[in-house]
N, C-alpha and C. Protein backbone atom coordinates (compact mmCIF):
# COMPACT_ATOMS: atom_id res chain seq x y z
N UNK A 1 45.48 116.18 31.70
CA UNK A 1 46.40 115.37 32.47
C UNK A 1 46.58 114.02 31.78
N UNK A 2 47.80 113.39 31.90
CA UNK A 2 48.15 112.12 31.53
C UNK A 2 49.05 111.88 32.02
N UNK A 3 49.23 110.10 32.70
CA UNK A 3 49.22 109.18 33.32
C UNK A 3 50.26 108.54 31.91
N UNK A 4 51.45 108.13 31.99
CA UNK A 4 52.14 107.31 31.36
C UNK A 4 53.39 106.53 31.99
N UNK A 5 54.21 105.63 31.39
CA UNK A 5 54.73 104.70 31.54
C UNK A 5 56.49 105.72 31.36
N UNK A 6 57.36 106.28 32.22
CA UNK A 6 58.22 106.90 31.30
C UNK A 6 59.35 105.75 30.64
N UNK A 7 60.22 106.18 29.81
CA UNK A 7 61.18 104.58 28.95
C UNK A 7 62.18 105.88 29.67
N UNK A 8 63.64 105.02 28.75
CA UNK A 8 65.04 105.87 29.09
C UNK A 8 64.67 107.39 28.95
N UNK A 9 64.02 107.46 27.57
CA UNK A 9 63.95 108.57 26.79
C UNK A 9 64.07 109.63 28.18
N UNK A 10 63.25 109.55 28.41
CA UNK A 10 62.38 110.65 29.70
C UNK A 10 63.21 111.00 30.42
N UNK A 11 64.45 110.22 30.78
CA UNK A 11 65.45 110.59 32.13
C UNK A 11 65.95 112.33 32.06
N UNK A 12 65.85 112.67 31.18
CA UNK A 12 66.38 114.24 31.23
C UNK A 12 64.76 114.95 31.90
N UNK A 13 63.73 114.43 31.96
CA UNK A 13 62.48 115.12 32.57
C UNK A 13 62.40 114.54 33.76
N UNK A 14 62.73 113.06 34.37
CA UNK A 14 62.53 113.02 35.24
C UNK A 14 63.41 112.97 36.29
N UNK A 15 64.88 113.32 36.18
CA UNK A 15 65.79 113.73 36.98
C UNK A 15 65.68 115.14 37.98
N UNK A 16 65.05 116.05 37.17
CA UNK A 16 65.07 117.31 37.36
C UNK A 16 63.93 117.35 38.56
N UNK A 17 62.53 116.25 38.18
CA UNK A 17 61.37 116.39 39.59
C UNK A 17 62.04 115.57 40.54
N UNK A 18 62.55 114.39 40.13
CA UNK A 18 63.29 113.34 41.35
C UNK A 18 64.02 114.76 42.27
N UNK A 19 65.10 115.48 42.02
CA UNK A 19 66.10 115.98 42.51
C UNK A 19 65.17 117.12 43.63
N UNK A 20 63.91 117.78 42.70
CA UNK A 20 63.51 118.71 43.22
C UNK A 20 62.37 117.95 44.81
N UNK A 21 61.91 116.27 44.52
CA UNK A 21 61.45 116.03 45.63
C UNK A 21 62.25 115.49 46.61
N UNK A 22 63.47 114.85 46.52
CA UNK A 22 64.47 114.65 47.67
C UNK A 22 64.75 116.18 47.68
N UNK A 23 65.04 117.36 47.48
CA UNK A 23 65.30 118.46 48.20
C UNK A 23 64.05 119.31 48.92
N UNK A 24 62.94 119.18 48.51
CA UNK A 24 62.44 119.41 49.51
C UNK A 24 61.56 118.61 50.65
N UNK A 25 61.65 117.53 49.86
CA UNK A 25 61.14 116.75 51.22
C UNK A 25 62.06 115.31 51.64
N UNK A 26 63.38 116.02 51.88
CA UNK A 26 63.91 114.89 52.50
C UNK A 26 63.70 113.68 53.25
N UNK A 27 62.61 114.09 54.04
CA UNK A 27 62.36 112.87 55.09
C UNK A 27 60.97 111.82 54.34
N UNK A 28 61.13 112.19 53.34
CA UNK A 28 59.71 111.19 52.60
C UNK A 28 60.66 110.22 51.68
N UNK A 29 62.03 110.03 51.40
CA UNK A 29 62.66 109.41 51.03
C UNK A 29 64.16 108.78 51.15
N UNK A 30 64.29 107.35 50.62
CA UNK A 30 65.28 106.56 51.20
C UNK A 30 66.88 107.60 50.60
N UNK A 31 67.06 107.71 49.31
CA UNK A 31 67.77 108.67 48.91
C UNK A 31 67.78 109.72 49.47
N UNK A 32 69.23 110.02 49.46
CA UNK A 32 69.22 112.24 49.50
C UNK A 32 69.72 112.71 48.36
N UNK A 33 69.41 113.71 48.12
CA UNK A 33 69.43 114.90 46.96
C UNK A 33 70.86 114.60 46.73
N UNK A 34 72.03 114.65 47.49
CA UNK A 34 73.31 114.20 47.23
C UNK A 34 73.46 113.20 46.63
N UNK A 35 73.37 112.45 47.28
CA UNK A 35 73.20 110.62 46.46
C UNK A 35 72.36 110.81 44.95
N UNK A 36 71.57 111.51 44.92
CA UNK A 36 70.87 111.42 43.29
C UNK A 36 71.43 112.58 42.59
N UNK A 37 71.96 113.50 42.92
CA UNK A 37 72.37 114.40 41.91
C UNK A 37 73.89 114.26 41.22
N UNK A 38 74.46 112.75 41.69
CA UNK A 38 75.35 112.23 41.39
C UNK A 38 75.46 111.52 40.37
N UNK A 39 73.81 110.96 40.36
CA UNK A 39 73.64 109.86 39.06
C UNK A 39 73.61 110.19 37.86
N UNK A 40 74.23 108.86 36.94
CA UNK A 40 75.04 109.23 35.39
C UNK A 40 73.22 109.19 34.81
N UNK A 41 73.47 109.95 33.59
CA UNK A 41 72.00 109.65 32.95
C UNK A 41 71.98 108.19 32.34
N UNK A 42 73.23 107.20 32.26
CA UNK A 42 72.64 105.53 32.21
C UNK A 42 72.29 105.35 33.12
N UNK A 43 72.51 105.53 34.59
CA UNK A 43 71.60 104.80 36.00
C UNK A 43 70.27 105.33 35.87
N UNK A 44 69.99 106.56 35.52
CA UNK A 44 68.46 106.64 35.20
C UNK A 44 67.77 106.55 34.25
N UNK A 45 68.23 106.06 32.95
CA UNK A 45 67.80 105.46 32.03
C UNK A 45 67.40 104.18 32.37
N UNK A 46 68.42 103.68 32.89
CA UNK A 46 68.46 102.13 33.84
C UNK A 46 67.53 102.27 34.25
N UNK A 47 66.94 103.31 35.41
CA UNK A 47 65.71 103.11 36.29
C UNK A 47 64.48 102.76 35.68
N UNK A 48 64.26 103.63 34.53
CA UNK A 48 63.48 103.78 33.58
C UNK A 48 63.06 102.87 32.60
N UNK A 49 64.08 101.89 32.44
CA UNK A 49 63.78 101.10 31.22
C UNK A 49 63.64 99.58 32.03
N UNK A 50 63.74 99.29 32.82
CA UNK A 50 63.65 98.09 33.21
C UNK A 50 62.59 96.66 32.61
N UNK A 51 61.52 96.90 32.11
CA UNK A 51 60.70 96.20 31.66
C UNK A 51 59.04 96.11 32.27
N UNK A 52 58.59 94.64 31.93
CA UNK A 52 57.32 94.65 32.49
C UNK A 52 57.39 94.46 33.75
N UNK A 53 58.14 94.14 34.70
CA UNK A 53 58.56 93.53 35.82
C UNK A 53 58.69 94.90 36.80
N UNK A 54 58.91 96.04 36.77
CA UNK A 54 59.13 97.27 37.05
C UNK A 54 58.82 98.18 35.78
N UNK A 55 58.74 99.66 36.42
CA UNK A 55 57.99 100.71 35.97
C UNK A 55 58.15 101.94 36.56
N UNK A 56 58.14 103.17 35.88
CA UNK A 56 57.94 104.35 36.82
C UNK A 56 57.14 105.01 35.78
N UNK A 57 55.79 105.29 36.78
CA UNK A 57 54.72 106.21 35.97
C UNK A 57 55.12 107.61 35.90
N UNK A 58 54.37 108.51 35.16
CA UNK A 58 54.51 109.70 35.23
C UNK A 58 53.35 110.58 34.56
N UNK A 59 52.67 111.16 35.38
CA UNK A 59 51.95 112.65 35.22
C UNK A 59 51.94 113.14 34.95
N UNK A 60 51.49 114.05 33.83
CA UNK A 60 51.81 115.01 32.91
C UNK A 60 50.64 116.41 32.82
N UNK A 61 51.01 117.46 33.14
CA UNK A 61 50.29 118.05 32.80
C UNK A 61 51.32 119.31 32.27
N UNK A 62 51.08 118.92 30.84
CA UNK A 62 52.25 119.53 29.75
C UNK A 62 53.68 119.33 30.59
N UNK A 63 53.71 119.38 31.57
CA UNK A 63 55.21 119.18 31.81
C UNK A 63 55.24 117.65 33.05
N UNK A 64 56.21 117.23 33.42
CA UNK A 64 56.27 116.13 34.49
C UNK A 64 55.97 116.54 36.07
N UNK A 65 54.99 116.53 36.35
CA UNK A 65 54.16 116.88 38.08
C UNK A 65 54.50 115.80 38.88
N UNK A 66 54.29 114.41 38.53
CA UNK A 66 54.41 113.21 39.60
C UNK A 66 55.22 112.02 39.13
N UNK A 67 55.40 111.59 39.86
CA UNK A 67 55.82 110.06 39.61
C UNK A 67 55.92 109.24 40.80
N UNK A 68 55.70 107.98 39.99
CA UNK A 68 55.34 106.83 41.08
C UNK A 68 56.13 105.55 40.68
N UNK A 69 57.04 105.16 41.20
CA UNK A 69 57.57 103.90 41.05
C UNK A 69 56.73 102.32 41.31
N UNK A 70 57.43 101.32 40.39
CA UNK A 70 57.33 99.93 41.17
C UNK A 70 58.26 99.03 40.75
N UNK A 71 58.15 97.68 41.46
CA UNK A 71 59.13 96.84 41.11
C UNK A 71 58.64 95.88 41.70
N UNK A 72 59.28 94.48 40.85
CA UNK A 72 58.31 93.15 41.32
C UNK A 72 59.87 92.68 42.11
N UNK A 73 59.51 92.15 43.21
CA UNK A 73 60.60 91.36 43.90
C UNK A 73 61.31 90.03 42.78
N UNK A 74 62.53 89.80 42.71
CA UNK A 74 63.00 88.70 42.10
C UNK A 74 62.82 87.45 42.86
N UNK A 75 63.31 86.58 42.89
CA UNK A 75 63.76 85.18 43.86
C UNK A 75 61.88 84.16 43.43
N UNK A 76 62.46 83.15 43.85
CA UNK A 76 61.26 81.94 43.68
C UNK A 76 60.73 82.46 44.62
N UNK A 77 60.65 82.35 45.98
CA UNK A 77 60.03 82.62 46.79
C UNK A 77 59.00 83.82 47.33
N UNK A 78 60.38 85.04 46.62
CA UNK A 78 59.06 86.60 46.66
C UNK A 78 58.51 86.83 44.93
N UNK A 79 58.84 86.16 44.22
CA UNK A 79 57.84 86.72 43.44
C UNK A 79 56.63 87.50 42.97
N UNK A 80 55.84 86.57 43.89
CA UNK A 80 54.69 87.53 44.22
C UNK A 80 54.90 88.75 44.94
N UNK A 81 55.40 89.11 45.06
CA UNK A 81 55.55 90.38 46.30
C UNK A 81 56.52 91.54 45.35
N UNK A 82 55.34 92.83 45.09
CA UNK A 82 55.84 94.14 44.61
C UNK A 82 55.72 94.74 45.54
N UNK A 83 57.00 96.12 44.93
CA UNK A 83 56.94 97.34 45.99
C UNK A 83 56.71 98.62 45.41
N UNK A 84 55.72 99.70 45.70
CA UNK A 84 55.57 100.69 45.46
C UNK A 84 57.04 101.67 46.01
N UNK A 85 57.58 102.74 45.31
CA UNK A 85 58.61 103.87 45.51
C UNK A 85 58.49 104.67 45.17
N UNK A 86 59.21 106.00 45.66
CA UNK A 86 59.42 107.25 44.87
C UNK A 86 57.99 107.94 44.76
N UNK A 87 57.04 107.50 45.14
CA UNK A 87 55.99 108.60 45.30
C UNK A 87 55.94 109.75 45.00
N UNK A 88 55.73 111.16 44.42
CA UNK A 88 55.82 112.02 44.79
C UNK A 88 54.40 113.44 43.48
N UNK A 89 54.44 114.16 44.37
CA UNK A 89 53.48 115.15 43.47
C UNK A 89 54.19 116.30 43.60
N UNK A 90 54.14 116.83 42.60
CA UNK A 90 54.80 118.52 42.95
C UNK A 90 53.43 118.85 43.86
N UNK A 91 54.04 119.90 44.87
CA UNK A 91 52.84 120.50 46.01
C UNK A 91 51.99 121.22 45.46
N UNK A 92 52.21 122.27 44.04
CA UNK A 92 51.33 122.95 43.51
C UNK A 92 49.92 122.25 43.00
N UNK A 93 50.15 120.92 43.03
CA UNK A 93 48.99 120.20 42.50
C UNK A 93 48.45 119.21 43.56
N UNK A 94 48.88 119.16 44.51
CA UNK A 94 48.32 118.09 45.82
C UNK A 94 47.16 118.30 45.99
N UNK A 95 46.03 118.17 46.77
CA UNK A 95 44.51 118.40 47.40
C UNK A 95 43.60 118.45 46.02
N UNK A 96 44.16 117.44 45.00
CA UNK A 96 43.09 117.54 43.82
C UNK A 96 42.81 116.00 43.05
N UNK A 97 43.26 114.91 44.15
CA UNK A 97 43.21 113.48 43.87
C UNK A 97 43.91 112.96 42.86
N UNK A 98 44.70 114.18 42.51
CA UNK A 98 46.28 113.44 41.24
C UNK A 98 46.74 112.66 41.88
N UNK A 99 47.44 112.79 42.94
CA UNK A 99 48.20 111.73 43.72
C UNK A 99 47.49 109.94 43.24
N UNK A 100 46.03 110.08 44.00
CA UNK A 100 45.30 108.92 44.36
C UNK A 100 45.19 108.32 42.73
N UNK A 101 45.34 109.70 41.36
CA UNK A 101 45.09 108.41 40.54
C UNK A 101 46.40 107.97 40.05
N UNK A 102 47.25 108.37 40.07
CA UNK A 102 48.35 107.52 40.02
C UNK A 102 48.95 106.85 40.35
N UNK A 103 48.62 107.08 41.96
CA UNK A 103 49.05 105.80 42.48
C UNK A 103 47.90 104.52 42.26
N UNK A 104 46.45 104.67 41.68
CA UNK A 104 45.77 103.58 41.04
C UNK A 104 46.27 103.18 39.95
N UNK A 105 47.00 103.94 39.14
CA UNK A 105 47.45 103.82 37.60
C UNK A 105 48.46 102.50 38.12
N UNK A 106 49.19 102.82 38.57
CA UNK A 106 50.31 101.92 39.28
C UNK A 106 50.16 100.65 39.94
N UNK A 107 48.62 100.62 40.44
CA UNK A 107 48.15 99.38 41.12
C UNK A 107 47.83 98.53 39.93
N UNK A 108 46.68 99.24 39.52
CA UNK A 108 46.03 98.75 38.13
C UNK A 108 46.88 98.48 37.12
N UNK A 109 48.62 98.67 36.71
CA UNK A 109 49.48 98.28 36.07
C UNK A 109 49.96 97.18 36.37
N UNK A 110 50.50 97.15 37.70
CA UNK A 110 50.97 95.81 38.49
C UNK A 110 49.98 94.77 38.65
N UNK A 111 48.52 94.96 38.89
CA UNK A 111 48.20 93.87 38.75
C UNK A 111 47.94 93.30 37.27
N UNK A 112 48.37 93.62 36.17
CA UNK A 112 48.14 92.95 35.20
C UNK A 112 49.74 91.92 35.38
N UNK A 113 50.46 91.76 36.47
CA UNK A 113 51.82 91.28 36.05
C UNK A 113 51.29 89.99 36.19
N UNK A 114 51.41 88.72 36.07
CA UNK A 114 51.28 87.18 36.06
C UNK A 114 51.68 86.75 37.15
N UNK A 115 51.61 86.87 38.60
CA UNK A 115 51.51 85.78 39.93
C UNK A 115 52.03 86.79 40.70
N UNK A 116 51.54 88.76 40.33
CA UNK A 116 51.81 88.79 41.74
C UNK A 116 50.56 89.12 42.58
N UNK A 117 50.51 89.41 43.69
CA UNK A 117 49.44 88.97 44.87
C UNK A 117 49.27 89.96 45.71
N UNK A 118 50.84 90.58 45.98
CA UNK A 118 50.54 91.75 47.19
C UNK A 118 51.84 92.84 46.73
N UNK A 119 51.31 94.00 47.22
CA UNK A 119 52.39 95.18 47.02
C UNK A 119 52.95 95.73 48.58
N UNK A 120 53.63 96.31 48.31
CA UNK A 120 54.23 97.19 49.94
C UNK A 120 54.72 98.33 49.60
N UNK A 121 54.71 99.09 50.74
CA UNK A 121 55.30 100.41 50.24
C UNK A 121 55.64 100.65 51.82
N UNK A 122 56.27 101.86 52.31
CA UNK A 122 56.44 102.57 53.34
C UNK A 122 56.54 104.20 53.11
N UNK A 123 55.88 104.57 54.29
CA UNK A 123 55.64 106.22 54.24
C UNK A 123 55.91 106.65 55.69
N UNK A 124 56.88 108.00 55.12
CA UNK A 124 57.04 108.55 56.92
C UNK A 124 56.04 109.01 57.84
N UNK A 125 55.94 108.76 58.88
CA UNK A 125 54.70 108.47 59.85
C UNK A 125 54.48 110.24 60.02
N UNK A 126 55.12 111.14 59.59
CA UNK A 126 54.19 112.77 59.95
C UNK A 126 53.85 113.51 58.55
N UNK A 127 54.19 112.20 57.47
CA UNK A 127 53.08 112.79 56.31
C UNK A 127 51.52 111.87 56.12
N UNK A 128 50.95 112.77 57.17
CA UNK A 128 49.42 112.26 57.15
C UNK A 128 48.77 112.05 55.92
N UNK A 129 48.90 113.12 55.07
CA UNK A 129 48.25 113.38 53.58
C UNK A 129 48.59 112.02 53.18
N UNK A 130 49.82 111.43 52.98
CA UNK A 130 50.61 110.57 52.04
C UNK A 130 49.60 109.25 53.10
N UNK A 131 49.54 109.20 54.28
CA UNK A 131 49.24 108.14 54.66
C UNK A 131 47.74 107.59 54.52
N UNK A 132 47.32 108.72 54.55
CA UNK A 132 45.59 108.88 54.29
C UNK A 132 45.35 108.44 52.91
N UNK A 133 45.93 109.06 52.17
CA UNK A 133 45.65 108.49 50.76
C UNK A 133 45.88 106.76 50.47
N UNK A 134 47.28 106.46 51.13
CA UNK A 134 47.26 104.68 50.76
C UNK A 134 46.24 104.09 51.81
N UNK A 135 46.16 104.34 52.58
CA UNK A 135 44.64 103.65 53.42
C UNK A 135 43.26 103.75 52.51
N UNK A 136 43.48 104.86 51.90
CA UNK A 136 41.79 104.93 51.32
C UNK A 136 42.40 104.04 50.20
N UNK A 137 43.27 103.64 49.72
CA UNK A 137 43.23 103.06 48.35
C UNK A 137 43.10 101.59 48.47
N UNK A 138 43.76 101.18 49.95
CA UNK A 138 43.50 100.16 50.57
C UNK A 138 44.29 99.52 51.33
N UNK A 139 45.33 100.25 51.16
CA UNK A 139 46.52 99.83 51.98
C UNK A 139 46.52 99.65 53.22
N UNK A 140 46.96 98.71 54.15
CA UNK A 140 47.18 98.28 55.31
C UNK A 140 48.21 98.29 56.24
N UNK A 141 48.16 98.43 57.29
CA UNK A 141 49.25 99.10 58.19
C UNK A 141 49.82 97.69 58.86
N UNK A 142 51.00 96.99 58.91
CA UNK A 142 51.35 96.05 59.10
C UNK A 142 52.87 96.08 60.06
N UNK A 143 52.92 97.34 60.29
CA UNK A 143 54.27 97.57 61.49
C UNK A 143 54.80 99.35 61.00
N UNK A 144 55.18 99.68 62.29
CA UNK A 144 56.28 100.71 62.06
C UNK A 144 57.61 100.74 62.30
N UNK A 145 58.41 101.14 61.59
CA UNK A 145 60.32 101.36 61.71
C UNK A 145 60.04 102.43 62.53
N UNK A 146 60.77 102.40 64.27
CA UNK A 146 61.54 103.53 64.51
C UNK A 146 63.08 103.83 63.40
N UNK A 147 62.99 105.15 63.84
CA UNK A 147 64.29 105.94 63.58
C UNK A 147 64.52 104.86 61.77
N UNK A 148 63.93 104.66 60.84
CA UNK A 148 63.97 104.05 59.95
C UNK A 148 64.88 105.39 58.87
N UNK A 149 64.34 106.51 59.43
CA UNK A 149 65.66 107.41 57.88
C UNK A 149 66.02 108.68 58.95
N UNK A 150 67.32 108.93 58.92
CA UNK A 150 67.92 110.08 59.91
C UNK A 150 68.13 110.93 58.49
N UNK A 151 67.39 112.04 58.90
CA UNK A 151 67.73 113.57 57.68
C UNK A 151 68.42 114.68 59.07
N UNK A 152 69.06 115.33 58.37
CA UNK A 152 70.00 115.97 59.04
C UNK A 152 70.10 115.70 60.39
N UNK A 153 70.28 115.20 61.63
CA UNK A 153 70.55 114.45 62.88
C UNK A 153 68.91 114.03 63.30
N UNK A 154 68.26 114.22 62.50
CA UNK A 154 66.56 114.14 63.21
C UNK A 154 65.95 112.61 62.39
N UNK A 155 65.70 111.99 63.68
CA UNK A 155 64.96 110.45 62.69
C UNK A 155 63.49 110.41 62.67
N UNK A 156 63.48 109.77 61.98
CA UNK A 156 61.93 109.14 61.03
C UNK A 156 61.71 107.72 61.32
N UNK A 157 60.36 107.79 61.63
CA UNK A 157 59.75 106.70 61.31
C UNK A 157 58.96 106.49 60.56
N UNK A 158 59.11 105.20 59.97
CA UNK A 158 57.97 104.73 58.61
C UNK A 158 57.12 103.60 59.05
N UNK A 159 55.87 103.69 58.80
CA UNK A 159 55.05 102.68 58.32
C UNK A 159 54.92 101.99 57.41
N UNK A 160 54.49 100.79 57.54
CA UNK A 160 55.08 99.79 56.69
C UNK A 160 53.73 99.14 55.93
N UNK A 161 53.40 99.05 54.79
CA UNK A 161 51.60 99.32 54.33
C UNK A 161 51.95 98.35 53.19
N UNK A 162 51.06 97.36 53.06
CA UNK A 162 50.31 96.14 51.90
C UNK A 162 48.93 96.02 51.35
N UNK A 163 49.48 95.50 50.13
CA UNK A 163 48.13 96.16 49.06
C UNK A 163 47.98 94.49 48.94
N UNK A 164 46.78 94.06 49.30
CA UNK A 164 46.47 92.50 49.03
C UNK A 164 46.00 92.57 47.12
N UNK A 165 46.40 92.35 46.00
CA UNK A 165 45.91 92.02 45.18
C UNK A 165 44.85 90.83 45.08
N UNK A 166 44.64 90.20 45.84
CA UNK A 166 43.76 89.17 45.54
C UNK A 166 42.46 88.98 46.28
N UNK A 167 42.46 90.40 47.06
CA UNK A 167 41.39 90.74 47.25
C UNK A 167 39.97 90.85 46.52
């Protein structure tokens, strides 16, 4: 297994898992499979190449299994303040702590950035697995969104979770 950084290059590998986790698990994300199977391969090169400031990891075991987004907020004021995205594991490999190290890979990346302090993320409140894992990593529960993502007429709620770096 390996844990890397993907650049533009990658967008033809990681379009294909993006597409396949908004279709089957719609309600674990802000996108739908419609909305992304639209995108030009520059918007996901774009995604991809952004710099030190943002990132999307990726998992490898000979082929692309996971990925995990981030991004540092812009403005004077949020600076400090990143957000974890895009989460996801193919299911064939879940219940074997891949998830948990990539999403450490991702912590342990961001905090090397220069003044930031805290991360956030949100997860839909009936994927226990997904929620269990950012609690053990350390994440904190700081509010829930009703009705925060409607997938086909049925809404979701998310929890809303912070990673104190300066802990």
């Amino acid at each position: 297994m390996e844990i890397r950084v993907l650049t533009p290059c990658d967008a033809g590998i990681y379009l294909p898992l993006r597409l396949r986790a908004l279709k089957e698990e719609p309600a674990s994300f802000a996108e739908s499979y419609e909305e992304a199977q639209h995108r030009s391969a520059a918007s996901i090169a774009d995604r991809l190449g952004n710099g030190t400031d943002s990132f999307v990891l990726g998992l490898f075991d000979k082929e692309l299994i996971g990925t995990v987004g981030f991004y540092r907020k812009q403005g004077m004021k949020v600076r400090h303040l990143g957000v974890i995205w895009g989460m996801y594991l193919a299911p064939e490999y879940r219940g074997r702590g891949l998830g948990k190290n990539l999403l450490m890979a991702a912590l342990q990346k961001a905090n090397t950035i220069e003044g930031l302090e805290q991360i956030s993320l949100t997860v839909v409140t009936t994927n226990e697995a997904a929620r269990q894992m950012y609690a053990n990593a350390g994440f904190k529960v700081y509010g829930i969104e009703p009705r925060a993502l409607k997938v086909n007429g049925e809404y979701y709620a998310e929890e809303h979770m912070f990673f104190d770096l300066r802990r």
